[in-house]
Protein backbone atom coordinates (compact mmCIF):
# COMPACT_ATOMS: atom_id res chain seq x y z
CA UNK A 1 -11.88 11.47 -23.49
CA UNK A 2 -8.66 12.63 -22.38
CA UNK A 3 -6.89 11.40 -19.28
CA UNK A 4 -5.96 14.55 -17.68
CA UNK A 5 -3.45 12.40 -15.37
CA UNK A 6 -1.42 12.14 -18.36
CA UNK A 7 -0.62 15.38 -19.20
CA UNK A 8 2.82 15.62 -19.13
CA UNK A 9 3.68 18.97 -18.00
CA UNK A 10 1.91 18.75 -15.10
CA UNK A 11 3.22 15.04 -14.21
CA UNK A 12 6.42 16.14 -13.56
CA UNK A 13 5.75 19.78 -12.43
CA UNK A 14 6.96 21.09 -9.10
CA UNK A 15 4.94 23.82 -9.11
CA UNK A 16 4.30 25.34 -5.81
CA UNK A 17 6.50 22.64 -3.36
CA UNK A 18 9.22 23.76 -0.93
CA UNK A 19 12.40 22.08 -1.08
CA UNK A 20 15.98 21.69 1.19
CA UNK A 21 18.73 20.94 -0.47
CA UNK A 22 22.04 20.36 1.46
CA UNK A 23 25.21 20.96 0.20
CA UNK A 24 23.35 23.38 -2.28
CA UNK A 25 25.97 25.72 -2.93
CA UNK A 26 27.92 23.84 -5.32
CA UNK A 27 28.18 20.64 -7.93
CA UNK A 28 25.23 18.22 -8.22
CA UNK A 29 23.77 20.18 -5.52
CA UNK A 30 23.38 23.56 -6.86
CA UNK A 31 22.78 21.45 -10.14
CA UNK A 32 19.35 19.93 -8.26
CA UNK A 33 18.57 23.55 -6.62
CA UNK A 34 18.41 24.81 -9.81
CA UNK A 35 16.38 22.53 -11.36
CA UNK A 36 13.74 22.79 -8.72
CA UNK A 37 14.02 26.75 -8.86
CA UNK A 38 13.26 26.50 -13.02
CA UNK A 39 10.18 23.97 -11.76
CA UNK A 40 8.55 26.39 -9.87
CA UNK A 41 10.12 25.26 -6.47
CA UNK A 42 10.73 27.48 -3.18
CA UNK A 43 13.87 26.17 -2.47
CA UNK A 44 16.15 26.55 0.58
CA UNK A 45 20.06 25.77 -0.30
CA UNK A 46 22.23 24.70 3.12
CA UNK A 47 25.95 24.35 3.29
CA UNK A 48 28.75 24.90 5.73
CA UNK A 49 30.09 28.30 4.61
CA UNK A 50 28.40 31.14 4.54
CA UNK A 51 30.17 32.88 1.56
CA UNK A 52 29.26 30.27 -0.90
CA UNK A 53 25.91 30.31 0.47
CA UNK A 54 25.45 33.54 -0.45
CA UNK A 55 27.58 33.12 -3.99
CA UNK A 56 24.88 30.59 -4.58
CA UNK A 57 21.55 32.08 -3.63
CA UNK A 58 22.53 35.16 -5.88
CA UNK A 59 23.33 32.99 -8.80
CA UNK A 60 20.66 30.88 -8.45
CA UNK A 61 17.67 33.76 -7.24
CA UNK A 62 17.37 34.41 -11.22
CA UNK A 63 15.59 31.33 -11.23
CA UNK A 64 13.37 31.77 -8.14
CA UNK A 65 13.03 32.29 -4.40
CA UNK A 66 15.80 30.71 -3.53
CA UNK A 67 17.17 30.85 0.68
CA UNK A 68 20.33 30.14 1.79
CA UNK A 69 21.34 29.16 5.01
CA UNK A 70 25.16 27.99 6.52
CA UNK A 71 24.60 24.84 8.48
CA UNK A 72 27.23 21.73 9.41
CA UNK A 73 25.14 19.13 9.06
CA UNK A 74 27.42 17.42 11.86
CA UNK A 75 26.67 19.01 14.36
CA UNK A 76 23.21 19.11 16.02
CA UNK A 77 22.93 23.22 16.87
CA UNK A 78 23.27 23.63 13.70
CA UNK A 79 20.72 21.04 12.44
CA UNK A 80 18.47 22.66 14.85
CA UNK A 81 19.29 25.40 14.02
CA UNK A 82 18.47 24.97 9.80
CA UNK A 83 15.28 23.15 11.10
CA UNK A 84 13.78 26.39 12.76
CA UNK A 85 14.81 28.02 9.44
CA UNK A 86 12.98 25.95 7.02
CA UNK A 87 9.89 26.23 9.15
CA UNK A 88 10.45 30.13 9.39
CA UNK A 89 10.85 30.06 5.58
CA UNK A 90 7.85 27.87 4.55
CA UNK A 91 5.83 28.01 7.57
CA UNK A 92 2.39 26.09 7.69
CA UNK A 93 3.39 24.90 3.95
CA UNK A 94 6.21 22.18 5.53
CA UNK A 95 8.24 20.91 3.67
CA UNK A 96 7.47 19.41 0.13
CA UNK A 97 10.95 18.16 -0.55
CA UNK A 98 14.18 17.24 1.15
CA UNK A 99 17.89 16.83 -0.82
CA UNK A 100 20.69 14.73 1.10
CA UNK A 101 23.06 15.70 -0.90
CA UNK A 102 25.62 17.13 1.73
CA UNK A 103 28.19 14.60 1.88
CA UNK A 104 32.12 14.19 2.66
CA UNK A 105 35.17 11.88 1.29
CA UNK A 106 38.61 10.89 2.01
CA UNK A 107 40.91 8.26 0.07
CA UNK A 108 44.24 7.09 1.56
CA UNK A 109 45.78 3.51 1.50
CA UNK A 110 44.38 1.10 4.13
CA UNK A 111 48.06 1.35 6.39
CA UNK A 112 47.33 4.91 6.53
CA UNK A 113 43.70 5.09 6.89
CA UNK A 114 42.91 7.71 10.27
CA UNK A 115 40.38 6.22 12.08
CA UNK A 116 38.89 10.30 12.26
CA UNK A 117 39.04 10.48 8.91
CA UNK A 118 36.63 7.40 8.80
CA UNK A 119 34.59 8.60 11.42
CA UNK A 120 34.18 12.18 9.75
CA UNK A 121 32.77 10.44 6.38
CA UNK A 122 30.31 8.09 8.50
CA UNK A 123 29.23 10.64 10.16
CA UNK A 124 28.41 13.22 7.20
CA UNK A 125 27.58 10.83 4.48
CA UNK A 126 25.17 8.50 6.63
CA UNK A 127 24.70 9.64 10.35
CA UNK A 128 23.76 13.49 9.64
CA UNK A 129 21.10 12.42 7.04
CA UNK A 130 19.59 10.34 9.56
CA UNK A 131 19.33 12.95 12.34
CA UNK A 132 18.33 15.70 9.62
CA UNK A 133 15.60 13.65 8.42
CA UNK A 134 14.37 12.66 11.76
CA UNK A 135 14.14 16.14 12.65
CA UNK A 136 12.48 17.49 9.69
CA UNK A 137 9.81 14.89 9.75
CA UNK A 138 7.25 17.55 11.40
CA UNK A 139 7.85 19.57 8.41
CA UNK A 140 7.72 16.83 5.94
CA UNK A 141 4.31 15.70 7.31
CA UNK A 142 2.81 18.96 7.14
CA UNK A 143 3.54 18.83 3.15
CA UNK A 144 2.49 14.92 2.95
CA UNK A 145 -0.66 13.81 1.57
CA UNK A 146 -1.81 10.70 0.23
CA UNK A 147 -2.07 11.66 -3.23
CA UNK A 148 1.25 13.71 -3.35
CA UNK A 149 3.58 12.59 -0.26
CA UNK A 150 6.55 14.11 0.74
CA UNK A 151 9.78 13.45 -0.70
CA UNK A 152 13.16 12.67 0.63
CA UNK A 153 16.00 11.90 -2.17
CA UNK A 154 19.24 10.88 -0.27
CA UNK A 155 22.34 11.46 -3.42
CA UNK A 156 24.35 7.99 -2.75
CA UNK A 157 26.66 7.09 -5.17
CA UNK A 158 27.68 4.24 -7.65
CA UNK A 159 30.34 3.81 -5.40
CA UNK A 160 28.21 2.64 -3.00
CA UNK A 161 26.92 -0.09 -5.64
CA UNK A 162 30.69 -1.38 -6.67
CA UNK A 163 33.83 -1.05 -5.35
CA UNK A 164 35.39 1.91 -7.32
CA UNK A 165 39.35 1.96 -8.63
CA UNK A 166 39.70 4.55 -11.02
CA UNK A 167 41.07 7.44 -8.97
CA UNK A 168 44.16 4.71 -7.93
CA UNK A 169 43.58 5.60 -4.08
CA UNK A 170 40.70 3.90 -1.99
CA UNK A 171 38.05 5.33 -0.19
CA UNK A 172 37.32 2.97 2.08
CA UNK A 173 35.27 5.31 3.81
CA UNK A 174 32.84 6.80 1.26
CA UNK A 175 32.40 3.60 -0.32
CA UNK A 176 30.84 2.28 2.73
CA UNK A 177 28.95 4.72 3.90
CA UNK A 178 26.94 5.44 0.36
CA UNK A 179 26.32 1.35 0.38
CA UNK A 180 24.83 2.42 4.31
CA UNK A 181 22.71 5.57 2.61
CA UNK A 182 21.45 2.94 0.26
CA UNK A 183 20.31 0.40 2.70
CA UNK A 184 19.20 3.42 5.10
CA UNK A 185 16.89 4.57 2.23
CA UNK A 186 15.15 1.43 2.07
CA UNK A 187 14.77 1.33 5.52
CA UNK A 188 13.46 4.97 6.15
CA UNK A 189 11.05 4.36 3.19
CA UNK A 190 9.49 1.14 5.19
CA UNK A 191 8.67 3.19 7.97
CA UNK A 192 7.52 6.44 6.65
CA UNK A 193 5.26 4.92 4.00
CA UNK A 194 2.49 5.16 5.93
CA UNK A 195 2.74 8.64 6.90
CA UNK A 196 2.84 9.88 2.93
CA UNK A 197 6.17 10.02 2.90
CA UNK A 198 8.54 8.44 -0.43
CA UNK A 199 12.07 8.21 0.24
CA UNK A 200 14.30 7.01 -2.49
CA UNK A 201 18.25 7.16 -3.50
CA UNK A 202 19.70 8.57 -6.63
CA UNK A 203 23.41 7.11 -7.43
CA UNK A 204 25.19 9.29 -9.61
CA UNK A 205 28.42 8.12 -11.33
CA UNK A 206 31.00 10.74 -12.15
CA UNK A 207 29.44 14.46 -12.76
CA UNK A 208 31.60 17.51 -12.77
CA UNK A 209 31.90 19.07 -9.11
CA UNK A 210 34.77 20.04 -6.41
CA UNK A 211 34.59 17.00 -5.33
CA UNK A 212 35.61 14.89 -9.03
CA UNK A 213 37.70 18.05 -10.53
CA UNK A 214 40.71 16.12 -10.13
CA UNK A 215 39.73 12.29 -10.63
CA UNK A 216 38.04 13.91 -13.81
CA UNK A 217 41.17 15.61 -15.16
CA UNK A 218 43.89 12.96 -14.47
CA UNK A 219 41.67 10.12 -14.69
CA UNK A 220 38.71 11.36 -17.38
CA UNK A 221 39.72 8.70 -20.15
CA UNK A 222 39.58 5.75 -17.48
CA UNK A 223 36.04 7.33 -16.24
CA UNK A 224 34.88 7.00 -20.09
CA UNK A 225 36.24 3.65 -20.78
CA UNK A 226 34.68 2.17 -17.41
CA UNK A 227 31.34 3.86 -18.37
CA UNK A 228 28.95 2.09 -21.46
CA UNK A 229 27.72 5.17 -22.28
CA UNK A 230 31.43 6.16 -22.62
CA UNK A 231 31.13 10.11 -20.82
CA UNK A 232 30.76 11.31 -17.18
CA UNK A 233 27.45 12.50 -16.73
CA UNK A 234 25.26 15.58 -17.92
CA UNK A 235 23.76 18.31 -15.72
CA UNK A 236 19.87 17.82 -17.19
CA UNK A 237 20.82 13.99 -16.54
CA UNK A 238 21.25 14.57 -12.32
CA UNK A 239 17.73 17.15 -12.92
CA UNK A 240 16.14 14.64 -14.83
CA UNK A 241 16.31 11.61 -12.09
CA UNK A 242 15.19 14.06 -9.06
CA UNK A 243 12.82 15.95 -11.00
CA UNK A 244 11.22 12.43 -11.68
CA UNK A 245 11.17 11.41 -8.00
CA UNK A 246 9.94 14.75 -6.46
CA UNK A 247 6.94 15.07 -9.01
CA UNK A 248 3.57 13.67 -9.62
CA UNK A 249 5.27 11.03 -11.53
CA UNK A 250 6.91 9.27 -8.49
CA UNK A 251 4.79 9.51 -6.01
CA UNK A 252 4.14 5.75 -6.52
CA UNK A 253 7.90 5.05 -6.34
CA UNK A 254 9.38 4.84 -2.85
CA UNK A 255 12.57 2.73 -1.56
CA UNK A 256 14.40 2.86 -4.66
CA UNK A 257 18.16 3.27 -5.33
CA UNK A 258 18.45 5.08 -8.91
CA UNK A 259 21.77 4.81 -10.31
CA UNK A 260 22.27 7.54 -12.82
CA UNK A 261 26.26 6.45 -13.83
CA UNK A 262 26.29 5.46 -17.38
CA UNK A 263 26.04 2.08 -16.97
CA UNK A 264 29.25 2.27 -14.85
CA UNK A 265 27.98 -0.04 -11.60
CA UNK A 266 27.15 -2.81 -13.88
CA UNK A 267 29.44 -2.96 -16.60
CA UNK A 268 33.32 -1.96 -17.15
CA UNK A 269 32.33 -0.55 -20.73
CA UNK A 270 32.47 -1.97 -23.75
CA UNK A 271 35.52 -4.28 -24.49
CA UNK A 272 36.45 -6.14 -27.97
CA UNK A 273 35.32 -10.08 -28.38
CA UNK A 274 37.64 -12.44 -28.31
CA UNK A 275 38.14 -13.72 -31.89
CA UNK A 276 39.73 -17.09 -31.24
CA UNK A 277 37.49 -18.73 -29.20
C-alpha cells in the first residue's frame, strides 16, 4: 500500500498558506516571495518604500495574490500598523508563514565605527524581528495546528556563523547581530513549541542582491575561492531551503540554523596539499 505521506508534491506544497515576507521588494526577499507565490502561497511583501513595493507586487502578481505594504520595521506605528494589514488581508486564516528577512548593514574600521550606526543594525537585524514576531503571534496562532504549525524563518547569515573578511572592511555590526538572530531563533523556537509554532534560521552565504552588488563585483573571485562549492549562491538554492521549512516536510524541524553558503562557514575552499611533508 502506498504511504500517501510520501508523496512528494504534496510534502513540500504550500498550497493554500498566507505568508509575510519583509524586505520583500528586492534580493533574497523577493527571491522567497516568489517562490511562495509559484507554491500556491497568499503572500504579503513589506518594505520601507512604497515605490518598490509597488515595483514588486506588479512583478511578482504574475505569480499570485501577492500584497504589498511600506512598513519600517523600526519603528512600532508602523509595525502596528503592517500587523492590522496582514489581519485585514488574511483575516480569520492568520498567518501561515512569517519571513525576517528585512535586515540592515554597515562596515567601517573599528576607530571609526558610529555608535548609531551600530545601534541602527541591532536594532533592524535583531530587535525589530523580535517585536514583529511578538506582535504577529495572534495571527500566527490562528494558522497553527499541531499537525502543520506555523512558521517563522528569520534570514541570518553565514556571517553570523564566522567572522567574514572578504569585502576588506568589517562589519562589526551585522556580524553580531545575525550571530544574536541565530541564538534568538533558538530561543523563540523553545517557547513557541508548544503553541504549534516552528521557528528556524536560514544562513545564506553570498547571493546576488543590493546589498552584495558591490562585494560581488570587486570581490567575486575571493567569494568563489572562500566557498567549496566554488560560486555565490543560486536563486532555486535560497527557494529550496525555505520552501523546505515552510512545508509539510519541516514541520518536525524547529530551532534550526540552516546555512545555505556553499560550504563557506566551515571551510576556506579547497586549497592544494602540501607535497613535502
Amino acid at each position: 500500500m502506498t504511504d500517501m505521506s510520501l508523496e512528494i508534491p504534496a510534502l513540500f506544497s504550500v498550497q493554500g498558506k498566507t505568508a509575510l515576507v519583509t524586505g520583500g521588494s528586492s534580493g533574497l526577499g523577493l527571491i522567497m516571495a516568489e517562490a511562495l507565490l509559484r507554491g500556491g502561497a497568499s503572500v504579503v511583501i513589506a518594505s520601507r518604500k512604497q515605490s518598490r513595493c509597488d515595483e514588486a507586487k506588479n512583478n511578482l502578481s504574475e505569480f499570485g495574490e501577492c500584497h504589498a505594504f511600506a512598513a519600517d520595521m523600526t519603528l512600532p506605528e508602523d509595525r502596528q500598523a503592517l500587523c492590522a494589514y496582514v489581519d485585514e488581508i488574511f483575516g480569520s486564516r492568520g498567518l501561515s508563514i512569517l519571513v525576517n528577512n528585512a535586515g540592515a548593514n554597515w562596515g567601517a574600521q573599528i576607530a571609526d565605527y558610529p555608535d548609531d550606526a551600530f545601534a541602527k543594525v541591532m536594532n533592524t537585524n535583531v530587535n525589530a524581528v523580535f517585536s514583529l514576531t511578538r506582535d504577529l503571534l495572534p495571527s500566527l496562532r490562528r494558522a497553527a495546528i499541531a499537525p502543520d504549525p506555523a512558521r517563522i524563518v528569520n534570514i541570518g547569515s553565514m556571517d553570523g556563523l564566522h567572522v567574514p573578511i572578504v569585502q576588506r572592511v568589517p562589519t562589526f555590526a551585522y556580524s553580531a547581530s545575525k550571530a544574536a538572530l541565530h541564538h534568538l531563533t533558538r530561543s523563540l523556537a523553545v517557547d513557541l513549541g508548544s503553541q504549534h509554532i516552528t521557528v528556524n534560521a536560514i544562513a545564506p552565504g553570498f547571493f546576488q542582491s543590493r546589498m552584495t552588488d558591490y562585494v560581488l563585483k570587486e570581490f567575486g573571485a575571493d567569494i568563489a575561492a572562500d566557498s567549496p562549492m566554488g560560486r555565490a549562491g543560486e536563486p532555486q538554492e535560497i527557494a529550496g531551503a525555505l520552501l523546505y521549512l515552510v512545508s509539510r516536510a519541516g514541520a518536525y524541524t524547529t530551532g534550526i540554523v540552516l546555512p545555505v553558503d556553499g560550504g563557506t562557514h566551515i571551510s576556506k575552499g579547497r586549497r592544494e596539499w602540501m607535497q613535502d611533508v
